[in-house]
PDB file of N, CA and C in Angstrom:
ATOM      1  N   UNK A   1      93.169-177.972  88.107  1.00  0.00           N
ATOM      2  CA  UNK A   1      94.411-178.717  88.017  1.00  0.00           C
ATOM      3  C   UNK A   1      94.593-179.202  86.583  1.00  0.00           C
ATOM      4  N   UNK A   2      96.113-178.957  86.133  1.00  0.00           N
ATOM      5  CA  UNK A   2      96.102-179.269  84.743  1.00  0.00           C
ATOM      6  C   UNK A   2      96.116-180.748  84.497  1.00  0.00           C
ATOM      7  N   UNK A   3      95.383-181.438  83.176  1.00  0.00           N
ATOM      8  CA  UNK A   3      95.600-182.452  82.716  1.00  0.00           C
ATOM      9  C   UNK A   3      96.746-183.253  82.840  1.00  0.00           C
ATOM     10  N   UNK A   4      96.760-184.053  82.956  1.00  0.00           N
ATOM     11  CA  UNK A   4      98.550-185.518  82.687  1.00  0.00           C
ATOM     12  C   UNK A   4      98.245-186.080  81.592  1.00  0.00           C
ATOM     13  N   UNK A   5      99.097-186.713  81.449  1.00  0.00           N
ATOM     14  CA  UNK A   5      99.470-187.904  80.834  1.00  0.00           C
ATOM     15  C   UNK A   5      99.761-188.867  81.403  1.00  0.00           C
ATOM     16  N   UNK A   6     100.304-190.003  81.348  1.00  0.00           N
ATOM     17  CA  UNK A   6     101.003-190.655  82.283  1.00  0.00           C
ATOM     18  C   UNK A   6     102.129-190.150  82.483  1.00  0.00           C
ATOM     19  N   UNK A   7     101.918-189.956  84.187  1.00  0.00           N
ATOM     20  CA  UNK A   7     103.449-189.221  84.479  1.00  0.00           C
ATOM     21  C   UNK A   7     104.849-189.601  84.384  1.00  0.00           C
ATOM     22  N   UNK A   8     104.616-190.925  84.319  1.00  0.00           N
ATOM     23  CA  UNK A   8     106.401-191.886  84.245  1.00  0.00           C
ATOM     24  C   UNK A   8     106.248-191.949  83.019  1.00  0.00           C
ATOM     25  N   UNK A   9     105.628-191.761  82.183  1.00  0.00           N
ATOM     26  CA  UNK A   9     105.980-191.664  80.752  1.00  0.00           C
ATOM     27  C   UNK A   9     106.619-190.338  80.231  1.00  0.00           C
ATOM     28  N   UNK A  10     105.677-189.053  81.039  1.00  0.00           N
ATOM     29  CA  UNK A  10     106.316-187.511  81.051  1.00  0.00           C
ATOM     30  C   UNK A  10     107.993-187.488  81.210  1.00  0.00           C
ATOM     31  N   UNK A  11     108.239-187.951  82.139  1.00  0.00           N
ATOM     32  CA  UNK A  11     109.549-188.081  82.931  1.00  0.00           C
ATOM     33  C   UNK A  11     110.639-188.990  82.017  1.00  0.00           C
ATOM     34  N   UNK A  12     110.023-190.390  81.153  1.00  0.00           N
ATOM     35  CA  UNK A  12     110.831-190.687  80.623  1.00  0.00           C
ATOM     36  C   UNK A  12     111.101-189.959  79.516  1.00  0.00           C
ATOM     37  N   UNK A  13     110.117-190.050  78.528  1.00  0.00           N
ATOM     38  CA  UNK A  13     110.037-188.984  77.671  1.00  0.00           C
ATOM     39  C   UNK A  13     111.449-188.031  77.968  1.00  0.00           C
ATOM     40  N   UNK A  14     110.980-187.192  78.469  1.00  0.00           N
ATOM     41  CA  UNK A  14     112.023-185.947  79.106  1.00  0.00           C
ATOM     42  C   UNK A  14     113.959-186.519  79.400  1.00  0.00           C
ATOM     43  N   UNK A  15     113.950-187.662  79.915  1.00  0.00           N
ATOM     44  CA  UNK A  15     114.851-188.210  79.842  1.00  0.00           C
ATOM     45  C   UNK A  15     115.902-188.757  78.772  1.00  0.00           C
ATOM     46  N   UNK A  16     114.726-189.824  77.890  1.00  0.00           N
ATOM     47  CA  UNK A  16     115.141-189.799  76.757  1.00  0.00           C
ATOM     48  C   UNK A  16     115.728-188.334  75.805  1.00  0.00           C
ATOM     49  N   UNK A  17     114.850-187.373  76.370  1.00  0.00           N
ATOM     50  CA  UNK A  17     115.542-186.132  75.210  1.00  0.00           C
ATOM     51  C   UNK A  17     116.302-185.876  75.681  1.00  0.00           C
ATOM     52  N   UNK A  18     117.099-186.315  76.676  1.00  0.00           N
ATOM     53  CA  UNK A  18     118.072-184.991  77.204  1.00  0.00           C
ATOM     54  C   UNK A  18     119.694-186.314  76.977  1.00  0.00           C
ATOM     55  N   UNK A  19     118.804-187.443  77.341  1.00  0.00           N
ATOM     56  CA  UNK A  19     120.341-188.587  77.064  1.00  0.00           C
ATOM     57  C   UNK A  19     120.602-188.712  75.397  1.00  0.00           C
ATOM     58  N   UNK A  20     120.130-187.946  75.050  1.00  0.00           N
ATOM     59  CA  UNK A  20     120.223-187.569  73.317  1.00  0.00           C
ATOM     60  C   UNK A  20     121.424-186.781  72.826  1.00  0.00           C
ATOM     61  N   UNK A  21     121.963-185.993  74.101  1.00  0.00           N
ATOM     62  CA  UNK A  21     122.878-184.645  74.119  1.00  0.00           C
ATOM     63  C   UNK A  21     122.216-184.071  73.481  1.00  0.00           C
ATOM     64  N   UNK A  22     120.844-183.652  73.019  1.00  0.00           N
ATOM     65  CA  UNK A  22     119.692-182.440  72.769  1.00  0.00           C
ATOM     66  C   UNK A  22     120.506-181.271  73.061  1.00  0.00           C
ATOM     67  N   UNK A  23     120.724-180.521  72.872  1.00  0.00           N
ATOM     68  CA  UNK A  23     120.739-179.082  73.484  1.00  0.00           C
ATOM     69  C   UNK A  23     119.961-177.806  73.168  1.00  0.00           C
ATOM     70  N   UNK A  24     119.084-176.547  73.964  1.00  0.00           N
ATOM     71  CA  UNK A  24     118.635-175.872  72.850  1.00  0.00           C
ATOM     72  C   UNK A  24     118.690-174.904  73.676  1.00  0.00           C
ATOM     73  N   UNK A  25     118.757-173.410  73.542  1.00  0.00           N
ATOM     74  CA  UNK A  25     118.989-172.732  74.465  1.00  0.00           C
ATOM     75  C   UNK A  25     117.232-172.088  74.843  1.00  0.00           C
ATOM     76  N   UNK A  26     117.479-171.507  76.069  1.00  0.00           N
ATOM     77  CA  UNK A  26     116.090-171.069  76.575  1.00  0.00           C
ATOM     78  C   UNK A  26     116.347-169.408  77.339  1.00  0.00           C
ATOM     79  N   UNK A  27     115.347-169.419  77.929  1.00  0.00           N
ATOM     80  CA  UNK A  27     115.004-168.125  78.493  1.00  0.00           C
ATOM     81  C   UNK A  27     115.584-168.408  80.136  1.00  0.00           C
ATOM     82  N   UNK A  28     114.210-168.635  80.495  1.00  0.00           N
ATOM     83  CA  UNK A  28     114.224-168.932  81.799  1.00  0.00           C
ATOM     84  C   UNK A  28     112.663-169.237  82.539  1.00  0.00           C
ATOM     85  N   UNK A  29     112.800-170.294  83.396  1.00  0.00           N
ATOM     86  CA  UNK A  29     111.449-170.545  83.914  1.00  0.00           C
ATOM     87  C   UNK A  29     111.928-171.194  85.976  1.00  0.00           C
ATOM     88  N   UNK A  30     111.155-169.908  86.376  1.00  0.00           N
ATOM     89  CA  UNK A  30     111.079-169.869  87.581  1.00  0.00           C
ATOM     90  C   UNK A  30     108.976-169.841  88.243  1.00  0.00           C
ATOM     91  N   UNK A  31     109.233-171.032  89.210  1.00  0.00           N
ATOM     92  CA  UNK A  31     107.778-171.553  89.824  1.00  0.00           C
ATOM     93  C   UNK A  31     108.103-171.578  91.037  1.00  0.00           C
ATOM     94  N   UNK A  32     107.036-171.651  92.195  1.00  0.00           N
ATOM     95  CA  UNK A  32     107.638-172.350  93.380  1.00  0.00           C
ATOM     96  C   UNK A  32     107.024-173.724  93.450  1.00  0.00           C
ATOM     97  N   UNK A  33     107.979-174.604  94.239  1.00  0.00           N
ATOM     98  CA  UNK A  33     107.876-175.594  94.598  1.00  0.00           C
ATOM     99  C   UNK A  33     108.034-176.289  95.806  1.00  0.00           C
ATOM    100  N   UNK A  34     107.825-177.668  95.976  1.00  0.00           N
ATOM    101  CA  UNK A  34     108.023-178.474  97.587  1.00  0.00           C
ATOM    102  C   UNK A  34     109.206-178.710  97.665  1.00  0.00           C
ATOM    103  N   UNK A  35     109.972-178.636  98.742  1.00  0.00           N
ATOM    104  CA  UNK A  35     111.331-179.050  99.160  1.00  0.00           C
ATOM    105  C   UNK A  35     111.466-180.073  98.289  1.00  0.00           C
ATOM    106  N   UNK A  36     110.995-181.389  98.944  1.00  0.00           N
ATOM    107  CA  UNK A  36     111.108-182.656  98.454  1.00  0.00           C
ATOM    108  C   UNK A  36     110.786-182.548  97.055  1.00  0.00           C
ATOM    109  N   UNK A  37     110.578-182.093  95.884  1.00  0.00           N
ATOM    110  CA  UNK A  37     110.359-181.595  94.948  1.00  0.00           C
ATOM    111  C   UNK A  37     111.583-181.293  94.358  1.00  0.00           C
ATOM    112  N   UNK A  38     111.776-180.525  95.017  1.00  0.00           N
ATOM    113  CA  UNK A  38     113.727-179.266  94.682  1.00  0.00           C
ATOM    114  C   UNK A  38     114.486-180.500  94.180  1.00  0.00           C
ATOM    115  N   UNK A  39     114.483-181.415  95.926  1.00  0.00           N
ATOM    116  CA  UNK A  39     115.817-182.346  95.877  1.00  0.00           C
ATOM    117  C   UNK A  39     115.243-183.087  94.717  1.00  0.00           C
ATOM    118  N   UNK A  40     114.076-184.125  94.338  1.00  0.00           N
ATOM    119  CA  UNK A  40     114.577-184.878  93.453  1.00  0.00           C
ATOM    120  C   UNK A  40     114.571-184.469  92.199  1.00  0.00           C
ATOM    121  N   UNK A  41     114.758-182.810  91.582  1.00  0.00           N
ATOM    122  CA  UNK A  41     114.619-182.294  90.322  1.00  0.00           C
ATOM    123  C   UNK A  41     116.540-182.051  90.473  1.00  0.00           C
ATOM    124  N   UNK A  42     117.201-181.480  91.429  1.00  0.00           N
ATOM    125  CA  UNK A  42     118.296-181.378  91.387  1.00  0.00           C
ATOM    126  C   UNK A  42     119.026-182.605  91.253  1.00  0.00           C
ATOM    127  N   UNK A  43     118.425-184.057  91.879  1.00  0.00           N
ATOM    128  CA  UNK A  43     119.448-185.053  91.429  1.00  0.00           C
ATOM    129  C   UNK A  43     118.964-185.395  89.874  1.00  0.00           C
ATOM    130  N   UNK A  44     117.866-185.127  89.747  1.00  0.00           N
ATOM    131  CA  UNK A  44     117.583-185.707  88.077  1.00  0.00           C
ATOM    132  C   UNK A  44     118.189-185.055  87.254  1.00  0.00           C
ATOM    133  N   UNK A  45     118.317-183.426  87.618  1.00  0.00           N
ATOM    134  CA  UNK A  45     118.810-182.255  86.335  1.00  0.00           C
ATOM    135  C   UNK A  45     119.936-183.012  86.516  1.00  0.00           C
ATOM    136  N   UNK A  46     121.202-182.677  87.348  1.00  0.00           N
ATOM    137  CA  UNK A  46     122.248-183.184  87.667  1.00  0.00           C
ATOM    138  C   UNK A  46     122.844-184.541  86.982  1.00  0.00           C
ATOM    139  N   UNK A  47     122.299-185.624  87.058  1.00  0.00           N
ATOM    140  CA  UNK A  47     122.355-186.924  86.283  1.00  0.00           C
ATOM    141  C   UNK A  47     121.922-186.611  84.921  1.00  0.00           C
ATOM    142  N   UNK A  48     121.109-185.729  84.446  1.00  0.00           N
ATOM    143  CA  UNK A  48     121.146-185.576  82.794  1.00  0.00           C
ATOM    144  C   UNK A  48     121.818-184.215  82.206  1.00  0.00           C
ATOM    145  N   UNK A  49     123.018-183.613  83.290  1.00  0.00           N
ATOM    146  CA  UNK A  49     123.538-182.714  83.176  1.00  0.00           C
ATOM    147  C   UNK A  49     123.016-181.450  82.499  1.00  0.00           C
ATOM    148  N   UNK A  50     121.690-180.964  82.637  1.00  0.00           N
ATOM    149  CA  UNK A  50     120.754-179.871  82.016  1.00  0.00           C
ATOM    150  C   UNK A  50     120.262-179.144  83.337  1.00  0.00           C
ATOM    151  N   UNK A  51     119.679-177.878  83.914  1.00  0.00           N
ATOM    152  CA  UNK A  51     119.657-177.409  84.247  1.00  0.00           C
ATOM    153  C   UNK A  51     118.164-177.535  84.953  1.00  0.00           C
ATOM    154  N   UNK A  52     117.969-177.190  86.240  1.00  0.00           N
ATOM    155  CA  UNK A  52     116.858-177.504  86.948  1.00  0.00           C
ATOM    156  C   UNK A  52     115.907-176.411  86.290  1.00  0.00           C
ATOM    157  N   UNK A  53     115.705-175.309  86.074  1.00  0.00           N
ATOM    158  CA  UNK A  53     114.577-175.028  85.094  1.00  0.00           C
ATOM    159  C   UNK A  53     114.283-175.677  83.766  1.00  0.00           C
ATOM    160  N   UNK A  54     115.243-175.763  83.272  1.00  0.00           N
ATOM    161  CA  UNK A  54     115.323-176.386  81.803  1.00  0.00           C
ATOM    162  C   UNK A  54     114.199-177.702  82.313  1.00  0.00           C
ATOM    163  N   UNK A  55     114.935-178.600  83.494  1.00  0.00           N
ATOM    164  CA  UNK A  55     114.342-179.941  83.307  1.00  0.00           C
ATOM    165  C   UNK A  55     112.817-179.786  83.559  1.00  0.00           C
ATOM    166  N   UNK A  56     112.584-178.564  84.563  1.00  0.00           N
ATOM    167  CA  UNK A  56     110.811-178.082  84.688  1.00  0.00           C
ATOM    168  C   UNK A  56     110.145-178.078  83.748  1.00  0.00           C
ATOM    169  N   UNK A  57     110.713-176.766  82.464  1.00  0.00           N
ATOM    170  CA  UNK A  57     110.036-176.465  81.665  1.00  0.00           C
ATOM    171  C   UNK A  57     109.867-177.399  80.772  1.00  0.00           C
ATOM    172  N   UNK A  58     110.593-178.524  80.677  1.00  0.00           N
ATOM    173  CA  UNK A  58     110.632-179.733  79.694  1.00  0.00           C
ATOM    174  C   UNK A  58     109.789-180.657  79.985  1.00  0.00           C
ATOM    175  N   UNK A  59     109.340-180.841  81.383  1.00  0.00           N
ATOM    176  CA  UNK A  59     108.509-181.551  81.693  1.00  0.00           C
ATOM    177  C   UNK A  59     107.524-181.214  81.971  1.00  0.00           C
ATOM    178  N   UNK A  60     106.657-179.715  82.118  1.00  0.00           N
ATOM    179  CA  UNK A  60     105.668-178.799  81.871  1.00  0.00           C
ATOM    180  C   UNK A  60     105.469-178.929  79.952  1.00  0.00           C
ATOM    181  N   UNK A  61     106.339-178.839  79.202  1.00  0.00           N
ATOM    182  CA  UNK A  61     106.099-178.938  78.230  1.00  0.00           C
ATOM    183  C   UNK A  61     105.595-180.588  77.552  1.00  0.00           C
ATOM    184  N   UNK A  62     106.055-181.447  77.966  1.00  0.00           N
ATOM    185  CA  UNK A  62     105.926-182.726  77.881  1.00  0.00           C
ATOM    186  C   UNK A  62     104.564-183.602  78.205  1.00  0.00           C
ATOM    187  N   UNK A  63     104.059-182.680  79.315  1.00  0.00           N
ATOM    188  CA  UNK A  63     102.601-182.866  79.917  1.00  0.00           C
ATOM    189  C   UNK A  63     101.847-181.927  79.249  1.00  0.00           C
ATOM    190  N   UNK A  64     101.870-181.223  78.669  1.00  0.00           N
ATOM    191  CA  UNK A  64     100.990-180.561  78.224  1.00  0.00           C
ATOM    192  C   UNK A  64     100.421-178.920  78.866  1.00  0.00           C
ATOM    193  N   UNK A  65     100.957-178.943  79.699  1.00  0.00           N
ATOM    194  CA  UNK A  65     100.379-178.012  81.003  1.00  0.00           C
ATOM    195  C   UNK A  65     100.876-176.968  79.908  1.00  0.00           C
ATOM    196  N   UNK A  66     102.145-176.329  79.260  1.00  0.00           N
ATOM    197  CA  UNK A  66     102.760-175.349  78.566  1.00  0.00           C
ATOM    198  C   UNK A  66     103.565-175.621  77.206  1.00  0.00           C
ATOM    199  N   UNK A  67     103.097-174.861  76.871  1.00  0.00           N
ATOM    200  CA  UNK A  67     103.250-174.842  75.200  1.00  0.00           C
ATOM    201  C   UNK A  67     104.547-173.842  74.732  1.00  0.00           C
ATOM    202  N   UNK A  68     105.166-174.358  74.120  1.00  0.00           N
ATOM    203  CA  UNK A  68     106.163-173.428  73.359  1.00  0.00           C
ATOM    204  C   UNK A  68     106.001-171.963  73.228  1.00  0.00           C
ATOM    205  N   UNK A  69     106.429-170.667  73.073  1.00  0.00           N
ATOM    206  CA  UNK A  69     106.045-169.720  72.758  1.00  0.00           C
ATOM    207  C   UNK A  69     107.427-168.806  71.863  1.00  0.00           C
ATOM    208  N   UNK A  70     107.210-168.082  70.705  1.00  0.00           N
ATOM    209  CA  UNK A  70     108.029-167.355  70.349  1.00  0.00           C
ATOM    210  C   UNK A  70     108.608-166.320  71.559  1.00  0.00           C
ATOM    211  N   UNK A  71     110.134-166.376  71.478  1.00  0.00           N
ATOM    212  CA  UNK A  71     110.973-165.582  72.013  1.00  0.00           C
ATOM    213  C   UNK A  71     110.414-164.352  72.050  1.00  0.00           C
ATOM    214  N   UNK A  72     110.554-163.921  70.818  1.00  0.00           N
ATOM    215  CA  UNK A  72     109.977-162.447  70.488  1.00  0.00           C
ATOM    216  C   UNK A  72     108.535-162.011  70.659  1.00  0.00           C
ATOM    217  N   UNK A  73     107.404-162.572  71.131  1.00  0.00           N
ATOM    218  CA  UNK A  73     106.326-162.310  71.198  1.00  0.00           C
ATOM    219  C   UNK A  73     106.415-161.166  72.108  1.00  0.00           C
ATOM    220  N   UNK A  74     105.330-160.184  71.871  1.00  0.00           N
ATOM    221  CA  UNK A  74     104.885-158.927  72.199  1.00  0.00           C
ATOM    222  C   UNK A  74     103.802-159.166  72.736  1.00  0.00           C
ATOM    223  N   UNK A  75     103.914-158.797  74.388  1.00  0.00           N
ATOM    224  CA  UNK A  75     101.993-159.096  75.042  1.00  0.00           C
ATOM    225  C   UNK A  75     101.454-158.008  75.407  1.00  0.00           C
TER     226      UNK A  75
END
């Protein structure tokens, strides 16, 4: 199981960037998840008007679990 941080700090964090009007464009990031999970990522994306992957990968990125990667990388 990956490392945390403090998680209400992850979440604010993430918040704060997005009530910034931040914008940056992305790829795409698809996981599965718990119902109860879904709903409260759809009312959060929703209230910071950004997109329910976006708000995943921002908060995967924020914890540490995933790291940035060039667009263009070749694997």
């Amino acid at each position: 199981m990956a490392k945390q941080k403090n998680s209400r700090t992850v979440i604010k964090n993430v918040i704060s960037k997005h009530t910034k009007k931040y914008k940056k464009e992305i790829s795409q990031v698809t996981i599965k998840i718990d119902k109860k999970l879904d709903n409260a990522l759809i009312i959060l994306s929703s209230q910071l008007n950004i997109s329910k992957n976006r708000l995943i990968e921002d908060i995967l990125n924020e914890s540490g679990i995933l790291e940035e990667v060039d667009e263009n990388y070749i694997g």
